[in-house]
Structures are given as C-alpha cells and as structure tokens.
PDB file of N, CA and C in Angstrom:
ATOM      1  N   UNK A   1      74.005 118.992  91.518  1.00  0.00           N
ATOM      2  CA  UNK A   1      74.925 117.886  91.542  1.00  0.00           C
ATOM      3  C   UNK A   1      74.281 116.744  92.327  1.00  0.00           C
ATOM      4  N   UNK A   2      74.248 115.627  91.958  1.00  0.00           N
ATOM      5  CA  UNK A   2      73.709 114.469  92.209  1.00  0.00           C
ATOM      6  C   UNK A   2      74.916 113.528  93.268  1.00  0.00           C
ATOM      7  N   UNK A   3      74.302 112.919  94.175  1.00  0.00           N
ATOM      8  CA  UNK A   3      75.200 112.365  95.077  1.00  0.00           C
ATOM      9  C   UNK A   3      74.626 110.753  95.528  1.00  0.00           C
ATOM     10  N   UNK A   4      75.298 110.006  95.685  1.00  0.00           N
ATOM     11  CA  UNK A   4      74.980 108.621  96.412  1.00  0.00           C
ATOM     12  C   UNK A   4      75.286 108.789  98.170  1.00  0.00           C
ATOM     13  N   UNK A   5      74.484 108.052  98.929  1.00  0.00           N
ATOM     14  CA  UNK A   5      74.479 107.747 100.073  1.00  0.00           C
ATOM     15  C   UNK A   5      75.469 106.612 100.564  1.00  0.00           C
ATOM     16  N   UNK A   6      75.557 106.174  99.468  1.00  0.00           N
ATOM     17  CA  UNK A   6      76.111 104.701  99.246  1.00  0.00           C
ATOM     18  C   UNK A   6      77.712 105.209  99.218  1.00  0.00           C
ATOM     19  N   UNK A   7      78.721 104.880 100.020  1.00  0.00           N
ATOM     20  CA  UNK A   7      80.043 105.081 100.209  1.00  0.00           C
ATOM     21  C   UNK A   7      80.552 104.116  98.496  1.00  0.00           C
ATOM     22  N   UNK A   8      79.658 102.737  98.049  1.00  0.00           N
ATOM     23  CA  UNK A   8      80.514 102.182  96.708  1.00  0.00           C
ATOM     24  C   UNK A   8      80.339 103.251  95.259  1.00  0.00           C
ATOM     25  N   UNK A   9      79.374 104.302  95.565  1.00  0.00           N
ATOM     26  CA  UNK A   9      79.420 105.058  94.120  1.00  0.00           C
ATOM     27  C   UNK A   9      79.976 106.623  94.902  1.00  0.00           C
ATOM     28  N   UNK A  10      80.031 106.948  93.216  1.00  0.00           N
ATOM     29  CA  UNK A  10      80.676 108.707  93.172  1.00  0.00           C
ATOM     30  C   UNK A  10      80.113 109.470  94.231  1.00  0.00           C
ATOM     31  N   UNK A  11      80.549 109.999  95.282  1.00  0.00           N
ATOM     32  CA  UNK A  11      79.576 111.506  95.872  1.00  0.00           C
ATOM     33  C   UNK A  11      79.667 112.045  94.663  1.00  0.00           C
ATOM     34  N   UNK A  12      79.889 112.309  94.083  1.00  0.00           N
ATOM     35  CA  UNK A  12      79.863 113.480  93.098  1.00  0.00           C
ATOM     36  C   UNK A  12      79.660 112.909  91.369  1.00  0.00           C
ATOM     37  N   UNK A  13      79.124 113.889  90.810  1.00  0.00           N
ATOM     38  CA  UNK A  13      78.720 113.351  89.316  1.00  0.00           C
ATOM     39  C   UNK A  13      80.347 112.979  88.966  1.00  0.00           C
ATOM     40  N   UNK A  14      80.822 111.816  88.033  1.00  0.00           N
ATOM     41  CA  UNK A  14      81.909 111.375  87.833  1.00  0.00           C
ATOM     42  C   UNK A  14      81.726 112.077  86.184  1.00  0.00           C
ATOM     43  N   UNK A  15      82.873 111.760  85.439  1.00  0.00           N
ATOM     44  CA  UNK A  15      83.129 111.660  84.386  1.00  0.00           C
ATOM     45  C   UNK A  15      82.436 110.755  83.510  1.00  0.00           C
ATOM     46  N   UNK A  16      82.602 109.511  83.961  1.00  0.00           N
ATOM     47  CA  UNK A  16      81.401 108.339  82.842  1.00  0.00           C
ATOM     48  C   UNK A  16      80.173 108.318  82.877  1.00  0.00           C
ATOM     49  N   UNK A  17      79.605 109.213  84.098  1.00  0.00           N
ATOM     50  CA  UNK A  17      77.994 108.681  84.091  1.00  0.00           C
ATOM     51  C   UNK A  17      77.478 110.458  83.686  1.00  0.00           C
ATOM     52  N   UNK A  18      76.515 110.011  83.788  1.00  0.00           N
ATOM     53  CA  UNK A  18      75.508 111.144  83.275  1.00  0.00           C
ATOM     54  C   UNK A  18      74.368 111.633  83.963  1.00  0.00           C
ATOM     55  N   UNK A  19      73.964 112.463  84.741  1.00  0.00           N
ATOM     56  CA  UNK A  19      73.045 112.709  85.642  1.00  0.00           C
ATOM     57  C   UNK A  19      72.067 113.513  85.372  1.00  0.00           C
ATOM     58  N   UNK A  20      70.427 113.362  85.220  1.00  0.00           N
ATOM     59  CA  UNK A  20      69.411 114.092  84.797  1.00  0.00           C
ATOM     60  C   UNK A  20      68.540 113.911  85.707  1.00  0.00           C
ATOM     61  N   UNK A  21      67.288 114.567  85.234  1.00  0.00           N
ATOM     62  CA  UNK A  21      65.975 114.225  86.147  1.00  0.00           C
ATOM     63  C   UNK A  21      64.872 113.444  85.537  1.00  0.00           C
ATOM     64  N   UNK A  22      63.962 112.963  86.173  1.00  0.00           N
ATOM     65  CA  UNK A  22      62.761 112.319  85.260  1.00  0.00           C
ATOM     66  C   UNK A  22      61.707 112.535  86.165  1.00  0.00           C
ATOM     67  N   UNK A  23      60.103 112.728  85.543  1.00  0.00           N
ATOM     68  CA  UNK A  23      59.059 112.810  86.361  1.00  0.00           C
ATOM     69  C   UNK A  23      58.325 111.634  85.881  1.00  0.00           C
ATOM     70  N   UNK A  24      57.749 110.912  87.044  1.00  0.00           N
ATOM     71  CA  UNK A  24      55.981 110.251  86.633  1.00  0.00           C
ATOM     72  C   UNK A  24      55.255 110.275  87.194  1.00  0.00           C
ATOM     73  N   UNK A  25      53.955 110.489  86.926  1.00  0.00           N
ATOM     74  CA  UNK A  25      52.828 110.657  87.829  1.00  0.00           C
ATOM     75  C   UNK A  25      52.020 109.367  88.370  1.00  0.00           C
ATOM     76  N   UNK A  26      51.700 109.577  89.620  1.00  0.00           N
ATOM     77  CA  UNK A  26      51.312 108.650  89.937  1.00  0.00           C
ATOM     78  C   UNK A  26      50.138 109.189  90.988  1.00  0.00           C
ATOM     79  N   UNK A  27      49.083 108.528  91.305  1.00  0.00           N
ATOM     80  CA  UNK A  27      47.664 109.467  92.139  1.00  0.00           C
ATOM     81  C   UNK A  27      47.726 110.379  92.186  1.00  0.00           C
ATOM     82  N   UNK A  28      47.464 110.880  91.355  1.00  0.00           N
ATOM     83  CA  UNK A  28      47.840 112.386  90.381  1.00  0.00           C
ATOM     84  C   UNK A  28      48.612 113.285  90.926  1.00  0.00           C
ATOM     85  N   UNK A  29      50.202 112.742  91.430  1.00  0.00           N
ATOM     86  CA  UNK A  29      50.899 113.638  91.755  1.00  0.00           C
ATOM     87  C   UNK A  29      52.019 113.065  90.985  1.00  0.00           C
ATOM     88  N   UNK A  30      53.041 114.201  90.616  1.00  0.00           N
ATOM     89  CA  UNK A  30      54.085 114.580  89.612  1.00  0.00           C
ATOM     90  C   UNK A  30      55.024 114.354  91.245  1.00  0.00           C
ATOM     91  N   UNK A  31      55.908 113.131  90.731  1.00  0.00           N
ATOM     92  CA  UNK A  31      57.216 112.642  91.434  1.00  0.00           C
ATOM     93  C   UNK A  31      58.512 112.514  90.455  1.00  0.00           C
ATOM     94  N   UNK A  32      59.503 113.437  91.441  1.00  0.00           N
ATOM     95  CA  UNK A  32      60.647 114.039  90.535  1.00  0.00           C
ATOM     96  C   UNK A  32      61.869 112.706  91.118  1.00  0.00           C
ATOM     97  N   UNK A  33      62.639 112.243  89.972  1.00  0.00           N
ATOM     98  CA  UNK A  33      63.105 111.429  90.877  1.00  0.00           C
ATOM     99  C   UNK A  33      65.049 112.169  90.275  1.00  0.00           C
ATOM    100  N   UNK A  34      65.887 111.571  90.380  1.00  0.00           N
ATOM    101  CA  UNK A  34      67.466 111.772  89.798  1.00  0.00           C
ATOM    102  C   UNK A  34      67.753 110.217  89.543  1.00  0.00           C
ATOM    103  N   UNK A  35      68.291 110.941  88.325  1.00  0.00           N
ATOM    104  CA  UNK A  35      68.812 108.867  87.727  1.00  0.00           C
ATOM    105  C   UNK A  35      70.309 109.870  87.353  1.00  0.00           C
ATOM    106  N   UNK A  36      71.440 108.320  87.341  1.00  0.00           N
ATOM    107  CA  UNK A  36      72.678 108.244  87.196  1.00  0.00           C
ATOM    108  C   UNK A  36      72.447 107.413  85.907  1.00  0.00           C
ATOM    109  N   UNK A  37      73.324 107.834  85.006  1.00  0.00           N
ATOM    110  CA  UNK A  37      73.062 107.122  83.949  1.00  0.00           C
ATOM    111  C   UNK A  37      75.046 106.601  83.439  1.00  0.00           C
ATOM    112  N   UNK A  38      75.471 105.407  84.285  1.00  0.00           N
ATOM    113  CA  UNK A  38      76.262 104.666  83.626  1.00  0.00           C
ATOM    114  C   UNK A  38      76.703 104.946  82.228  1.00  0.00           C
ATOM    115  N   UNK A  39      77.446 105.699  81.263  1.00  0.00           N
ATOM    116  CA  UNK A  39      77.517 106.028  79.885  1.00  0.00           C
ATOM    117  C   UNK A  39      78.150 104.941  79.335  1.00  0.00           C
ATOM    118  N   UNK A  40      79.082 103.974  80.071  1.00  0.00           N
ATOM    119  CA  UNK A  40      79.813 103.390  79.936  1.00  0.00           C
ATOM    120  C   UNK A  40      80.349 102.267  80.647  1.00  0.00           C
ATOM    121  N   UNK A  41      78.618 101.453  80.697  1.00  0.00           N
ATOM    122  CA  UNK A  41      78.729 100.560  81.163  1.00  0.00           C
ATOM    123  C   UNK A  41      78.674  99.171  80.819  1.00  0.00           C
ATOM    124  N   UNK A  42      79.607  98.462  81.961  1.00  0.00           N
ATOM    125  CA  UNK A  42      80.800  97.305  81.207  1.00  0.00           C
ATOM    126  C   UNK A  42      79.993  95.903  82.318  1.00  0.00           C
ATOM    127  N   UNK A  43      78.564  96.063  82.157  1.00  0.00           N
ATOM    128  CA  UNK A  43      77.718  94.976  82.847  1.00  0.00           C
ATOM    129  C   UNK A  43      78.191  94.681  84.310  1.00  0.00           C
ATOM    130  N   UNK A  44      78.992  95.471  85.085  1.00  0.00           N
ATOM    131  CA  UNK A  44      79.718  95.122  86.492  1.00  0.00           C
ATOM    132  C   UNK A  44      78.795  95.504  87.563  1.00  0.00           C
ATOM    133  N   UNK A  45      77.458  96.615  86.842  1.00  0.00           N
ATOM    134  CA  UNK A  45      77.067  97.320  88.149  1.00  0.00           C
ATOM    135  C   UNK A  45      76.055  97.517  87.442  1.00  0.00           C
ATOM    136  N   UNK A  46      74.787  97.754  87.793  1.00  0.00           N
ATOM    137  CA  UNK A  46      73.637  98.171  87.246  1.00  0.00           C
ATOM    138  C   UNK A  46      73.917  99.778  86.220  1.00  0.00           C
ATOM    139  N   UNK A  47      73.340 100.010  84.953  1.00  0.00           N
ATOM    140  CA  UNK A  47      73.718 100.713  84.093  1.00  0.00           C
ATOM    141  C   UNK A  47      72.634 102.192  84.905  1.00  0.00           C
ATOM    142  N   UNK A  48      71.265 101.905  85.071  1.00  0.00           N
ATOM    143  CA  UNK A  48      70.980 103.553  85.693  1.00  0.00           C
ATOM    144  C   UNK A  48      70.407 103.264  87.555  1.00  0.00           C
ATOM    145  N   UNK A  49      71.142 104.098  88.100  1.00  0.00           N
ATOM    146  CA  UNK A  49      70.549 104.419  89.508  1.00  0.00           C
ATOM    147  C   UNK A  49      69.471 105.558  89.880  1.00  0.00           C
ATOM    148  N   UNK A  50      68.455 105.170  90.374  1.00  0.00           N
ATOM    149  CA  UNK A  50      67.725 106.358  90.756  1.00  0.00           C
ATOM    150  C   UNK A  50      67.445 106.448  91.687  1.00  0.00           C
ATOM    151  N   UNK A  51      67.356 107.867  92.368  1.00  0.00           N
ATOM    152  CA  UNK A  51      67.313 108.354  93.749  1.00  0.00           C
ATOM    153  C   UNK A  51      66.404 109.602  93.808  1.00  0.00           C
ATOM    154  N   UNK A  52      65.689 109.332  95.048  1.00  0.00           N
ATOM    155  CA  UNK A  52      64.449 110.832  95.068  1.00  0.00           C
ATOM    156  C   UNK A  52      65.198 112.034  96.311  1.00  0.00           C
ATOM    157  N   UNK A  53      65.032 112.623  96.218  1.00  0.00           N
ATOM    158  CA  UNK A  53      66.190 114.019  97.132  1.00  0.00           C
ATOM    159  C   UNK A  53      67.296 113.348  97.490  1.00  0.00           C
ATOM    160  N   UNK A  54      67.855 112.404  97.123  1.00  0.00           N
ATOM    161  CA  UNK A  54      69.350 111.699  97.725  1.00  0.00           C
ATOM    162  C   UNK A  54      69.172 110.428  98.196  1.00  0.00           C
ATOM    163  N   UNK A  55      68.061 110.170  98.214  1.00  0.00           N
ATOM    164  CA  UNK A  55      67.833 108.568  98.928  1.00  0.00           C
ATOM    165  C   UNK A  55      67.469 107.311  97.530  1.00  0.00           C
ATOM    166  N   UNK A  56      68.697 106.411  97.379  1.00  0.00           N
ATOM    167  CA  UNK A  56      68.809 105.451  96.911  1.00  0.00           C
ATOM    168  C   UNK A  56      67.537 104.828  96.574  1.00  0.00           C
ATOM    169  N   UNK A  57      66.448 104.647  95.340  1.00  0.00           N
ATOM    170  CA  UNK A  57      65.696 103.922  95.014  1.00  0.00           C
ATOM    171  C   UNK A  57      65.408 102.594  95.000  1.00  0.00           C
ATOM    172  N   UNK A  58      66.433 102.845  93.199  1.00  0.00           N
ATOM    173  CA  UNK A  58      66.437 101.114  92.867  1.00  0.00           C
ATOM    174  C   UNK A  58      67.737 102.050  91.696  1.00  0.00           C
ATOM    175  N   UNK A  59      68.297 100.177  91.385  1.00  0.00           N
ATOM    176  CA  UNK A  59      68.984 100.373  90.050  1.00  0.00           C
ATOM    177  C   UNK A  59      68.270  99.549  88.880  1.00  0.00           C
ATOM    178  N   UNK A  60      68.361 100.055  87.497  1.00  0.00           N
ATOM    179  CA  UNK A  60      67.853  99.352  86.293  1.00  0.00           C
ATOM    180  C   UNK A  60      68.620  98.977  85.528  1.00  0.00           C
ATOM    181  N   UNK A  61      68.929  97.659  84.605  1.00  0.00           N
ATOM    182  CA  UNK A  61      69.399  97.445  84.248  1.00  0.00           C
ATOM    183  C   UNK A  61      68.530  97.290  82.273  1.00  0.00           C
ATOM    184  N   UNK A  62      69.043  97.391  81.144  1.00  0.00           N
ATOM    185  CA  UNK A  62      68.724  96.985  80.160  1.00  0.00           C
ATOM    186  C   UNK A  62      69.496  95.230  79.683  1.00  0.00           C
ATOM    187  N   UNK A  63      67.983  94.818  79.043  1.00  0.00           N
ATOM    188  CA  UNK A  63      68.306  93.282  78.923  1.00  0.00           C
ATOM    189  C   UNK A  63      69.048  93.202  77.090  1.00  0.00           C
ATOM    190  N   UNK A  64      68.711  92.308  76.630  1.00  0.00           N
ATOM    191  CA  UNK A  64      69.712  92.230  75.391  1.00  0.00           C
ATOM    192  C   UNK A  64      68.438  92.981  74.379  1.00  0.00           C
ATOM    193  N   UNK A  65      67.702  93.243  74.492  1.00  0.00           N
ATOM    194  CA  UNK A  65      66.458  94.034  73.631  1.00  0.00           C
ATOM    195  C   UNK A  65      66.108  95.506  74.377  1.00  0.00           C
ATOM    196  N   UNK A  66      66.977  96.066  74.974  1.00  0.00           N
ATOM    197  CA  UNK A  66      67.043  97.080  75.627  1.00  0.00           C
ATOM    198  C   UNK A  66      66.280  97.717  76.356  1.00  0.00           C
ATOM    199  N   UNK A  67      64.873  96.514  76.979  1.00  0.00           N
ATOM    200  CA  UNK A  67      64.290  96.766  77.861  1.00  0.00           C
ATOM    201  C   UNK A  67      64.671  97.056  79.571  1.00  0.00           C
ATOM    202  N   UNK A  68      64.627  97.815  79.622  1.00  0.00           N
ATOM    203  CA  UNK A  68      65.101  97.990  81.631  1.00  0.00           C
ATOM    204  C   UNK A  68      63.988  96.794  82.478  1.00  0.00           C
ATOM    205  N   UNK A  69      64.879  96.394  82.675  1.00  0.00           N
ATOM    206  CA  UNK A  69      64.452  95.702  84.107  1.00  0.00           C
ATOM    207  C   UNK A  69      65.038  96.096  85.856  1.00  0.00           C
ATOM    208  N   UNK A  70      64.846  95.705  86.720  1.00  0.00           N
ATOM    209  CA  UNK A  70      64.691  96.164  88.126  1.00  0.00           C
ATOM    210  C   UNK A  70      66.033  95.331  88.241  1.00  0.00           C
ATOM    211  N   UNK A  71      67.303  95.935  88.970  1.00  0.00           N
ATOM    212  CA  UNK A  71      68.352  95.246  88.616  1.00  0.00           C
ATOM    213  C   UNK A  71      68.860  95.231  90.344  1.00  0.00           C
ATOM    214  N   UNK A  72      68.395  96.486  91.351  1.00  0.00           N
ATOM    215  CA  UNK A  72      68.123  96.456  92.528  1.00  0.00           C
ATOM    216  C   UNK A  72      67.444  97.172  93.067  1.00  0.00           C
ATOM    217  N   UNK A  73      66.525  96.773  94.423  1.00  0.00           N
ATOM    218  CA  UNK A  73      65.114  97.652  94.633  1.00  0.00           C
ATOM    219  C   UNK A  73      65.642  97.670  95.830  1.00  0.00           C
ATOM    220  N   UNK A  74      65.745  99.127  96.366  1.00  0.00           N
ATOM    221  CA  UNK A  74      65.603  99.288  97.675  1.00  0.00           C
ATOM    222  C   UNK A  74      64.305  99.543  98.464  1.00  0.00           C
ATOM    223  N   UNK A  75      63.646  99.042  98.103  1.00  0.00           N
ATOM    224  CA  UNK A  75      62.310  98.321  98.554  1.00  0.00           C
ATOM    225  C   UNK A  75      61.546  99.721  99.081  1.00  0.00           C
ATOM    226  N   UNK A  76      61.891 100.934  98.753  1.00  0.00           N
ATOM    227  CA  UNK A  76      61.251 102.222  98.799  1.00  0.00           C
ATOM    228  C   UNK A  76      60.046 102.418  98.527  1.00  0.00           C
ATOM    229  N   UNK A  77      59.415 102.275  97.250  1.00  0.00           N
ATOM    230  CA  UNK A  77      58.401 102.694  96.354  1.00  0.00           C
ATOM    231  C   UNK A  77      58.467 100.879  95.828  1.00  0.00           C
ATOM    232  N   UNK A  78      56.688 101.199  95.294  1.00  0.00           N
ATOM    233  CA  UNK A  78      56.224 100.058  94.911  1.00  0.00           C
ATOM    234  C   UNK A  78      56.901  99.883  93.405  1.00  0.00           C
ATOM    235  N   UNK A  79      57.149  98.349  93.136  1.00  0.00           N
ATOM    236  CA  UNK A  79      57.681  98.000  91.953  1.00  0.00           C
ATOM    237  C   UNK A  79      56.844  98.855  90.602  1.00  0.00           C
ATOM    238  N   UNK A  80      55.291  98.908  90.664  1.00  0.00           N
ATOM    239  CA  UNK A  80      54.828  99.288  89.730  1.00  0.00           C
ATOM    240  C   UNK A  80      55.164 100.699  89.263  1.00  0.00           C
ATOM    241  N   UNK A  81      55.680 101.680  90.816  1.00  0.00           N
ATOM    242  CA  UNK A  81      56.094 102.907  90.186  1.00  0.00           C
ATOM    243  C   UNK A  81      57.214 102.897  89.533  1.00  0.00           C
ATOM    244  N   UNK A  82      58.307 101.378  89.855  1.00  0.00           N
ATOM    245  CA  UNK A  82      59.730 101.050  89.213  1.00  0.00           C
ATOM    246  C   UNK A  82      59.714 100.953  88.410  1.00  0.00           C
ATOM    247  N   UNK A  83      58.259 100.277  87.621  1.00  0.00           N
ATOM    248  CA  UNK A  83      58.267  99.754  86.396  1.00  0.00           C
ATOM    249  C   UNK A  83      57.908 101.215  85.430  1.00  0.00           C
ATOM    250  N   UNK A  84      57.225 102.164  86.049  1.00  0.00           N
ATOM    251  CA  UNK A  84      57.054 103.547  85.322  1.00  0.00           C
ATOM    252  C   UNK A  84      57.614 104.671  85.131  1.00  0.00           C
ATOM    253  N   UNK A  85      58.476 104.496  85.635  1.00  0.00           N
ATOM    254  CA  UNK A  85      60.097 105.222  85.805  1.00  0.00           C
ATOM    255  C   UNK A  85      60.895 104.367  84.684  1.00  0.00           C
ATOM    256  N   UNK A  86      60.900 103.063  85.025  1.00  0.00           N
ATOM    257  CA  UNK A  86      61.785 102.055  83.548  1.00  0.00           C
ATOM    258  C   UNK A  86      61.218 102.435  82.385  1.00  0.00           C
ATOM    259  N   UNK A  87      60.062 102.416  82.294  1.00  0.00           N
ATOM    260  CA  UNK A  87      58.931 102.751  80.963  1.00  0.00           C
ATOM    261  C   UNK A  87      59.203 104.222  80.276  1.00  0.00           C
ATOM    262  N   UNK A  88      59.715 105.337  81.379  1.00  0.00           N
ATOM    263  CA  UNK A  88      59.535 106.207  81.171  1.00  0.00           C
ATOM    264  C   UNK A  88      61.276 106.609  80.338  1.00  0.00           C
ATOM    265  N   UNK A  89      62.669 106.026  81.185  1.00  0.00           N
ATOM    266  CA  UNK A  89      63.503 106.341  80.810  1.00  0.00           C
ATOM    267  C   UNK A  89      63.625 105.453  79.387  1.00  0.00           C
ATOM    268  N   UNK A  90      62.926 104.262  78.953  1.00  0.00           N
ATOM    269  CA  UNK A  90      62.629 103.451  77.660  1.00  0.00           C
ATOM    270  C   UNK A  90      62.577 104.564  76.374  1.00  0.00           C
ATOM    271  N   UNK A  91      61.390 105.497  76.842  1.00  0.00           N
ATOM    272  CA  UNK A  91      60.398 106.016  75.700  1.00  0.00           C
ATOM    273  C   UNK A  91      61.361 107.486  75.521  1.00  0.00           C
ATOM    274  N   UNK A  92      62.460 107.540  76.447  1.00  0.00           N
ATOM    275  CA  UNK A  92      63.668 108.523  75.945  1.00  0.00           C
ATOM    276  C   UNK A  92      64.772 107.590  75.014  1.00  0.00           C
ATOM    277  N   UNK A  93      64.755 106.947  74.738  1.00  0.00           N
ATOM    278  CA  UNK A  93      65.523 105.956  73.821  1.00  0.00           C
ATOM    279  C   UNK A  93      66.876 105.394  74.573  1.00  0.00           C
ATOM    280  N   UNK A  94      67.071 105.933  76.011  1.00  0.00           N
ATOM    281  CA  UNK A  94      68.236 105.901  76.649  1.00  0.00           C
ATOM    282  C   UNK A  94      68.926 104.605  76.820  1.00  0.00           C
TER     283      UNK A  94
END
C-alpha cells in the first residue's frame, strides 16, 4: 500500500487513483520508484505522483499530446532522471 507524506493526498491508496511500481536505470543501478496514478483526473492536481520508499519525488503531468511533463519537483533527484521515469511511464501508454 502506497502512502503520501503530504497531509493534502490519500495516506492510503483511494478509490480513483491507481498505484504501481516503475524501474529505471541509471549508473547502472535499477531504481524502484511508486507512482500514484490519478485515474480520474479533472486537471486540479497533477495526474501521476511519484515517490521512492515514501518520500515525495515529483508530480507529472500529461500535455494536450500526452506527453508528461514535470508538473512538481521536489528537487530530490536530478530532472534528467524525471525526465526517464516520464519517458518510461509514456512507453506504457499510460
């Protein structure tokens, strides 16, 4: 079960969103991260959140061509691994 740190989202997996895992490698190590995936989202809040053991990443948002962009960075990890994590949840059609 997937949880936010953040008192404004679910402790707990809700009903509308959707919670999985994703890996990318990066200096050749395999980094596991947890994304929240918004099912039913109404543009109010960034559509996926990702978090590595519980700690708040970034959120992504998809633009009108359903590319993800960086929608908020908690300045954790470098943008380029943001951008390979976006790339990565892309090439799942999500």
């Amino acid at each position: 079960m997937f949880y936010s740190p953040n008192k404004k989202h679910c402790l707990l997996v809700c009903t509308n969103m959707e919670a999985f895992e994703i890996s990318i490698t990066a200096n050749s190590e395999n980094i596991h991260f947890e994304v929240l995936d918004y099912m039913h989202h109404d543009g109010e809040q960034c559509k996926f959140e990702i978090f590595r053991s519980g700690q708040f990443i970034a959120s992504l948002e998809p633009d009108n061509h359903k590319h993800l962009h960086i929608c908020k960075n908690a300045g954790v990890l470098p943008e380029e691994l943001l951008n390979q994590i976006a790339d990565q949840l892309e090439r799942y059609n999500i």
